[in-house]
Structure formats: structure tokens, C-alpha cells
N, C-alpha and C. Protein backbone atom coordinates (compact mmCIF):
# COMPACT_ATOMS: atom_id res chain seq x y z
N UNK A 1 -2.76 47.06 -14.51
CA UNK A 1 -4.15 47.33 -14.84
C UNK A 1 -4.34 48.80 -15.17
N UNK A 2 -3.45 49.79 -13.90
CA UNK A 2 -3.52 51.04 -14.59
C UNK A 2 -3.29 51.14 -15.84
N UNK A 3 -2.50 50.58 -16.24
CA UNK A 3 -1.55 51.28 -17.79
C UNK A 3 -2.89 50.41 -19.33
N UNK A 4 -3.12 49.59 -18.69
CA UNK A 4 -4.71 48.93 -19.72
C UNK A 4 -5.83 50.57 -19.82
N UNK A 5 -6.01 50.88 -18.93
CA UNK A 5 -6.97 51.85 -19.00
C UNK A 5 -6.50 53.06 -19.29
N UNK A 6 -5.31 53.77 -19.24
CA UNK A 6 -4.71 54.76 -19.97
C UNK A 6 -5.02 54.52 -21.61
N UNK A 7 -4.20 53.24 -21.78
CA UNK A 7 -4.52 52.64 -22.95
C UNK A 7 -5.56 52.81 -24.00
N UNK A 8 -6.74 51.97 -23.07
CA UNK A 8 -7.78 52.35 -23.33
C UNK A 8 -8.79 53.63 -23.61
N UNK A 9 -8.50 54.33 -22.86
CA UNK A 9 -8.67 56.09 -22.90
C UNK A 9 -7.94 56.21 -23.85
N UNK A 10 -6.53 56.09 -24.46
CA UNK A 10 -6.43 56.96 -25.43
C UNK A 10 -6.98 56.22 -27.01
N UNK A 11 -6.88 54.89 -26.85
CA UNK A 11 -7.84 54.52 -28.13
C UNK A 11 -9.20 55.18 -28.15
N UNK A 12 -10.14 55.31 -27.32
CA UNK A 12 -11.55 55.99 -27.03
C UNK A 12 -11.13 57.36 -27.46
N UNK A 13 -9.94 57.71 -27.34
CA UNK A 13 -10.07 59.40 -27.69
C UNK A 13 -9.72 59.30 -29.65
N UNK A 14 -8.57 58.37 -29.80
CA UNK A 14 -8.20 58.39 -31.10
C UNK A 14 -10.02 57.73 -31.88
N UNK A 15 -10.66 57.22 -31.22
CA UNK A 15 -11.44 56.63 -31.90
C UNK A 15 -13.29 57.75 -32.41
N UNK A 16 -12.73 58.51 -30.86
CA UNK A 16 -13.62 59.86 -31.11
C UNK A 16 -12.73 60.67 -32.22
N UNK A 17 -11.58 60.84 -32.33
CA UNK A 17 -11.34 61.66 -33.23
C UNK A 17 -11.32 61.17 -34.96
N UNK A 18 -11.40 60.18 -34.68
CA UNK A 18 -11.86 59.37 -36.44
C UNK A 18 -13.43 59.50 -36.57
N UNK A 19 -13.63 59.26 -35.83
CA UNK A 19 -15.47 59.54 -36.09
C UNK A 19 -15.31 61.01 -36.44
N UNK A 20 -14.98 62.26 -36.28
CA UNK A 20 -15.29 63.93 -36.38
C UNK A 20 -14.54 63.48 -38.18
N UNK A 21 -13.07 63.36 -38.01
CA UNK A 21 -13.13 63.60 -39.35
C UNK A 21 -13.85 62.33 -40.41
N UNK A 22 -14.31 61.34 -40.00
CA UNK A 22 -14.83 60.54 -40.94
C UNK A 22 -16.70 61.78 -41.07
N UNK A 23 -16.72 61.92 -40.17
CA UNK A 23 -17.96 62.94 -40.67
C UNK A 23 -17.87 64.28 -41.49
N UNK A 24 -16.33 65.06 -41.02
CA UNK A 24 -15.92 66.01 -42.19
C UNK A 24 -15.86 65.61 -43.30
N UNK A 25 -15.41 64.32 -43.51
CA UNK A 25 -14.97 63.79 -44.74
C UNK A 25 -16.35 63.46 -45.71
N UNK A 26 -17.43 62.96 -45.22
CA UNK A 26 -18.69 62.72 -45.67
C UNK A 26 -19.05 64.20 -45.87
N UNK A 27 -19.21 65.23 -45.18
CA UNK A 27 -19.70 66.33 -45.81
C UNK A 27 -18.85 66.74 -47.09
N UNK A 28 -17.17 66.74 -46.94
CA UNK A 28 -17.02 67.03 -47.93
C UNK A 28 -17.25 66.06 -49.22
N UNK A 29 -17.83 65.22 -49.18
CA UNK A 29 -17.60 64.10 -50.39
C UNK A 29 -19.20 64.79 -50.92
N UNK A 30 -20.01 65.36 -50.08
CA UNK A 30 -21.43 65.37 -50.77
C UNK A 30 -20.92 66.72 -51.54
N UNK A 31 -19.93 67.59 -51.25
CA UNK A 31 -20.31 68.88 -51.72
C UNK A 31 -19.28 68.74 -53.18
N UNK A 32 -18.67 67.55 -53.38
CA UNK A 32 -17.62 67.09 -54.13
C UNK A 32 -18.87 66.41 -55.59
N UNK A 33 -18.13 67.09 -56.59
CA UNK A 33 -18.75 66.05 -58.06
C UNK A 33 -18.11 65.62 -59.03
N UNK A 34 -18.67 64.65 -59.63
CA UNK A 34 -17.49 63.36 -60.40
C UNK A 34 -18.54 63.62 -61.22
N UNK A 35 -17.97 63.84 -62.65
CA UNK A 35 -18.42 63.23 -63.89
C UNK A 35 -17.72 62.27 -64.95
N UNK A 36 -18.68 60.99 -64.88
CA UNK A 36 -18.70 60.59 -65.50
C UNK A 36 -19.42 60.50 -66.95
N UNK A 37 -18.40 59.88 -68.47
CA UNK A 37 -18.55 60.18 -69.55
C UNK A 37 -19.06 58.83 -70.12
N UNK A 38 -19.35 58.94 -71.66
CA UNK A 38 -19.37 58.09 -72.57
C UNK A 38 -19.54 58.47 -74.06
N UNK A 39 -19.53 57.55 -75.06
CA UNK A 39 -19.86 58.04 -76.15
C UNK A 39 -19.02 59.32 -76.88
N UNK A 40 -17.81 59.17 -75.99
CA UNK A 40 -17.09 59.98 -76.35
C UNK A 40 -16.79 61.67 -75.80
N UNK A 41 -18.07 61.75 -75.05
CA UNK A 41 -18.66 62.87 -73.95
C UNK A 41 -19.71 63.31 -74.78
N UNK A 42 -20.20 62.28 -75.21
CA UNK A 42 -21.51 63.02 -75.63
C UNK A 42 -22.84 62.52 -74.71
N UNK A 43 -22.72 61.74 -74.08
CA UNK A 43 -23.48 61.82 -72.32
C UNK A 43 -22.39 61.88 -71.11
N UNK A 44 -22.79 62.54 -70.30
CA UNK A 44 -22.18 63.09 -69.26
C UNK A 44 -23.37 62.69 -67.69
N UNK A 45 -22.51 62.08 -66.95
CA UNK A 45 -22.99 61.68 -65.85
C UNK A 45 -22.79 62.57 -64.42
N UNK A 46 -23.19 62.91 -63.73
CA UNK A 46 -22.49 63.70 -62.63
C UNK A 46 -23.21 63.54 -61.22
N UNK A 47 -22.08 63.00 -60.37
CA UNK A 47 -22.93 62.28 -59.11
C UNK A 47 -21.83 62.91 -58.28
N UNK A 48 -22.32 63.46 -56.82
CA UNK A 48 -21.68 63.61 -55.62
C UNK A 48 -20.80 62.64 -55.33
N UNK A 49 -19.97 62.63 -54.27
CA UNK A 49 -19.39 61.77 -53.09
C UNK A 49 -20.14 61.07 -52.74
N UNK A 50 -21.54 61.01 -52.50
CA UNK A 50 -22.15 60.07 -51.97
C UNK A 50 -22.85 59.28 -52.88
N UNK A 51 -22.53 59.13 -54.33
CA UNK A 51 -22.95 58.50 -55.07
C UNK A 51 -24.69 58.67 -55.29
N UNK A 52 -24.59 60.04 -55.24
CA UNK A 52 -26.00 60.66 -55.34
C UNK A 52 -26.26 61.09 -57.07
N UNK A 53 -26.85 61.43 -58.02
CA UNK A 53 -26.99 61.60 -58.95
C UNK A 53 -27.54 63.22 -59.04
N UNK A 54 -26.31 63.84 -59.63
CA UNK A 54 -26.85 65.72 -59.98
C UNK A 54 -27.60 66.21 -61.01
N UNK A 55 -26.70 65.73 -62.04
CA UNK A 55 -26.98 65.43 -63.30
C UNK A 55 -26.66 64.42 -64.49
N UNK A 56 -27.72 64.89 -65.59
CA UNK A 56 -27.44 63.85 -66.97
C UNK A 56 -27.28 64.75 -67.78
N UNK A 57 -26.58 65.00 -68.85
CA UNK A 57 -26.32 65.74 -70.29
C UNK A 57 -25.94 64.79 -71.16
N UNK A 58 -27.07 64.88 -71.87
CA UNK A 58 -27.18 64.41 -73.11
C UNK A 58 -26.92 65.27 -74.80
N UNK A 59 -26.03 64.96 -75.38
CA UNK A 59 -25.96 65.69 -76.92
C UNK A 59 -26.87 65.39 -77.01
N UNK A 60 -27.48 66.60 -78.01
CA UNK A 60 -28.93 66.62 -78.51
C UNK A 60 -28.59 65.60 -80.02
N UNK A 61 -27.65 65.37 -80.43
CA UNK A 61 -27.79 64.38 -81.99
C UNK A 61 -27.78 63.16 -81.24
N UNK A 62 -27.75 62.84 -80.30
CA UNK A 62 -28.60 61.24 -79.70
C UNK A 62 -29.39 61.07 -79.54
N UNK A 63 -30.54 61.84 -79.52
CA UNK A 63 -32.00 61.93 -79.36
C UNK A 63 -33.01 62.07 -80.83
N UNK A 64 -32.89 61.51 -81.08
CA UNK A 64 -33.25 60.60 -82.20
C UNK A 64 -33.87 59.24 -82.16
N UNK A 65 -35.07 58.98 -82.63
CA UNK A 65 -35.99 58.04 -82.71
C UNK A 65 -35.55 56.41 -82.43
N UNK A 66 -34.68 56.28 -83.50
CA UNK A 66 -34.36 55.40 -83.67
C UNK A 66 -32.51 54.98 -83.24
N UNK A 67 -31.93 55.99 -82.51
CA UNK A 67 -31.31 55.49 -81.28
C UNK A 67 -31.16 55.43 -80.24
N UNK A 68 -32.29 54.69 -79.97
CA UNK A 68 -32.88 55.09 -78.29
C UNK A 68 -31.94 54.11 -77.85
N UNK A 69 -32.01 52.91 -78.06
CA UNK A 69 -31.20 51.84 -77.51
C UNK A 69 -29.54 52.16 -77.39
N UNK A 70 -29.06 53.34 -77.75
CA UNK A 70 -27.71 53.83 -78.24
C UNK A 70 -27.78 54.22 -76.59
N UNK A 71 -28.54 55.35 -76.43
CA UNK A 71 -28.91 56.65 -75.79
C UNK A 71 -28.39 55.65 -74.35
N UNK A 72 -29.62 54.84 -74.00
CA UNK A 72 -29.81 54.39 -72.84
C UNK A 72 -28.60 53.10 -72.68
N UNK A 73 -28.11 52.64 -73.84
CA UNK A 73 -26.62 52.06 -73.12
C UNK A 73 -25.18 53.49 -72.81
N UNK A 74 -25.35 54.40 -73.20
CA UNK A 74 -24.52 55.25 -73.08
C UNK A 74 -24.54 55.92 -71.61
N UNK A 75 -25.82 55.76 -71.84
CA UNK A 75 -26.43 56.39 -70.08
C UNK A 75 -25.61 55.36 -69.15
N UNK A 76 -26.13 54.42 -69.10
CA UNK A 76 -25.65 53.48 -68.54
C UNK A 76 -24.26 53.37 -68.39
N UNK A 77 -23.53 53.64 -69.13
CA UNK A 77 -22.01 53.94 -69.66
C UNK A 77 -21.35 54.76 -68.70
N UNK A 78 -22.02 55.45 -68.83
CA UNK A 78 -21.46 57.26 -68.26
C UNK A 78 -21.72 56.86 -66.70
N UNK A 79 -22.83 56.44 -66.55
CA UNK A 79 -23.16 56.46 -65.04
C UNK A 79 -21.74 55.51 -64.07
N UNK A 80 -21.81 54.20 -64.57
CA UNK A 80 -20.96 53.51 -64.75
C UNK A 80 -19.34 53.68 -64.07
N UNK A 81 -19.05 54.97 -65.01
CA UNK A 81 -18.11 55.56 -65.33
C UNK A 81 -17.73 56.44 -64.11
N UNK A 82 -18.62 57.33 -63.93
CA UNK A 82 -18.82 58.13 -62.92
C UNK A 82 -18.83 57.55 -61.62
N UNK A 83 -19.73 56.09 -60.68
CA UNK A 83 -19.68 55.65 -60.04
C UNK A 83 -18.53 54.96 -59.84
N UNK A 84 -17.54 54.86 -61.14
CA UNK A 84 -16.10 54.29 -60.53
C UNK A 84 -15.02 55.05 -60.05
N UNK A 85 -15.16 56.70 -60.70
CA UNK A 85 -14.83 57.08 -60.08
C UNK A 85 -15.28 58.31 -58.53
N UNK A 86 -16.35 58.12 -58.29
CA UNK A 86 -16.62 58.14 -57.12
C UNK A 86 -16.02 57.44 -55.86
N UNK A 87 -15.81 55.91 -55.89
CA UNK A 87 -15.10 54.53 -55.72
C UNK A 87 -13.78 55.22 -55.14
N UNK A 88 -13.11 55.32 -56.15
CA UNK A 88 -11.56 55.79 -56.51
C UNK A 88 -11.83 57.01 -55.74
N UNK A 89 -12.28 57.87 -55.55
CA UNK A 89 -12.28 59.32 -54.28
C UNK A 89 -12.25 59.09 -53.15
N UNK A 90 -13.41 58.37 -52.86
CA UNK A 90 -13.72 57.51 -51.63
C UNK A 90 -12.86 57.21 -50.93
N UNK A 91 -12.14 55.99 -51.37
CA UNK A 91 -10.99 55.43 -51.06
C UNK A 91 -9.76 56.17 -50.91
N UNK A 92 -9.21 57.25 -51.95
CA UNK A 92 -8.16 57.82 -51.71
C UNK A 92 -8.14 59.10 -50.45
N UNK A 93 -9.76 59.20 -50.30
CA UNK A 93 -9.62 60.18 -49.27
C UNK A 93 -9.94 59.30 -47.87
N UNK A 94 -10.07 58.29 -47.93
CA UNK A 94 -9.98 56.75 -46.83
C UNK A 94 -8.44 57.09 -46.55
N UNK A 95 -8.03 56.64 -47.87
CA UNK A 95 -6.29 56.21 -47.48
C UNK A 95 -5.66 57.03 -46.84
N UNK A 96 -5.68 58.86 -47.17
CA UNK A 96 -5.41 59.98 -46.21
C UNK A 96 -5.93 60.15 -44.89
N UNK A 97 -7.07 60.05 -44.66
CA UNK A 97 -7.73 59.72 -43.09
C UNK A 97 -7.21 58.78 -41.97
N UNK A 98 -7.03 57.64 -42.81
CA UNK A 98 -6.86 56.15 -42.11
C UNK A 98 -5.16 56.20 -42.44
N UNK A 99 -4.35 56.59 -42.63
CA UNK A 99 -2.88 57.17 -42.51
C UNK A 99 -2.76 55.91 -43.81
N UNK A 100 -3.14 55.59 -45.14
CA UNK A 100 -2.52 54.50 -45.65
C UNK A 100 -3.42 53.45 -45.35
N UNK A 101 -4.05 53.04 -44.28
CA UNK A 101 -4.62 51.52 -44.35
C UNK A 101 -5.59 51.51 -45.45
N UNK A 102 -5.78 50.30 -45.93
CA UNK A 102 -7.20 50.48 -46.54
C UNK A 102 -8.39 50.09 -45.83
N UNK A 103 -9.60 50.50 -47.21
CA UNK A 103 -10.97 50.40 -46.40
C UNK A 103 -11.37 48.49 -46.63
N UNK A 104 -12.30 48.27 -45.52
CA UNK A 104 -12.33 46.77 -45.42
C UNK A 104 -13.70 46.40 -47.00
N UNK A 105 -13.52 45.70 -47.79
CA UNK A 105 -14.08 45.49 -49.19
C UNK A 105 -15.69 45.82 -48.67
N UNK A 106 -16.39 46.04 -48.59
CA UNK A 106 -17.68 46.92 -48.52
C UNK A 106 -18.10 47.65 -47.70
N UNK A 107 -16.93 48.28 -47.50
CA UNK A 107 -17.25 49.92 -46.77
C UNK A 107 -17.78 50.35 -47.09
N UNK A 108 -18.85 51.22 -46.82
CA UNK A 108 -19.49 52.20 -47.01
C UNK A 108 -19.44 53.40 -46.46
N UNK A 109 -19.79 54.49 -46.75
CA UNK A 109 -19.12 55.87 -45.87
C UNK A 109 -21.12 56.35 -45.50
């Protein structure tokens, strides 16, 4: 029974010490930015680690009357783009934390 609760104590300690860096790891993902493209990079998407949104850049020769419908699938594009690789950060800085395991399919950080 002793050796259960040693046990136990040291999972409780390994499990406090994944919580500190899973919280380093969230600060650094907010101070982290991904841009995503489209249109060739003529919209540009740019979102944090936390899948927060910084910015949009738009070429000014897309802004034009009559390709609005261009504009706003490109947007869409870029964002897209950007949120996948946000995804792909996420995870690879999962896989370094978590020694290799992966994250369980809708993790969230």
C-alpha cells in the first residue's frame, strides 16, 4: 500500500508539472503569429497561437467594385490557411511537451 502512494505522489507531482508548462506553453503560443495566405499573397491572414485574429492585409488591386466576391473568398482562403497552420504549431509544440504522445482529437489548449 506504501509503494501505491509513493506512486501516487509522484504522478500528482509529474501531473503538477505538466500543468506549469502546459501554461508556459499557452503564453507562448499567444505571443507566437502564423500567417496565413491566398491569392497568391495578395491577402494575408495573421492569427496568434490561440487562434486569435491580429491581422488582415489586403492588396489594394482587390478592392475593386466588382470583385468583392473574389475579395471575401480569398479572405476566407487565407484565414483558412492560417488556422491550419496554427493546428500544425499547436500540436508540434504538444508533441515536445507530452514527450511524442499525441493530443486526444479535440484538444483544445
Amino acid at each position: 500500500m506504501i509503494g501505491g502512494l509513493k506512486d501516487f505522489g509522484a504522478l500528482m507531482k509529474q501531473a503538477q508539472e505538466m500543468q506549469q508548462k502546459l501554461g508556459e506553453l499557452q503564453e507562448r503560443l499567444a505571443d507566437t503569429e502564423v500567417v496565413g495566405q491566398s491569392g497568391g499573397g495578395m491577402v494575408k491572414v495573421t492569427l496568434n497561437g490561440r487562434n486569435e485574429t491580429r491581422r488582415v492585409e489586403v492588396d489594394p488591386s482587390l478592392m475593386t467594385p466588382g470583385d468583392r466576391g473574389v475579395l471575401e473568398d480569398l479572405i476566407v482562403a487565407a484565414c483558412n490557411d492560417a488556422r491550419s497552420k496554427v493546428e500544425a504549431l499547436v500540436q508540434e509544440q504538444m508533441r515536445s511537451l507530452t514527450g511524442g504522445l499525441p493530443l486526444p482529437p479535440g484538444f483544445k489548449l
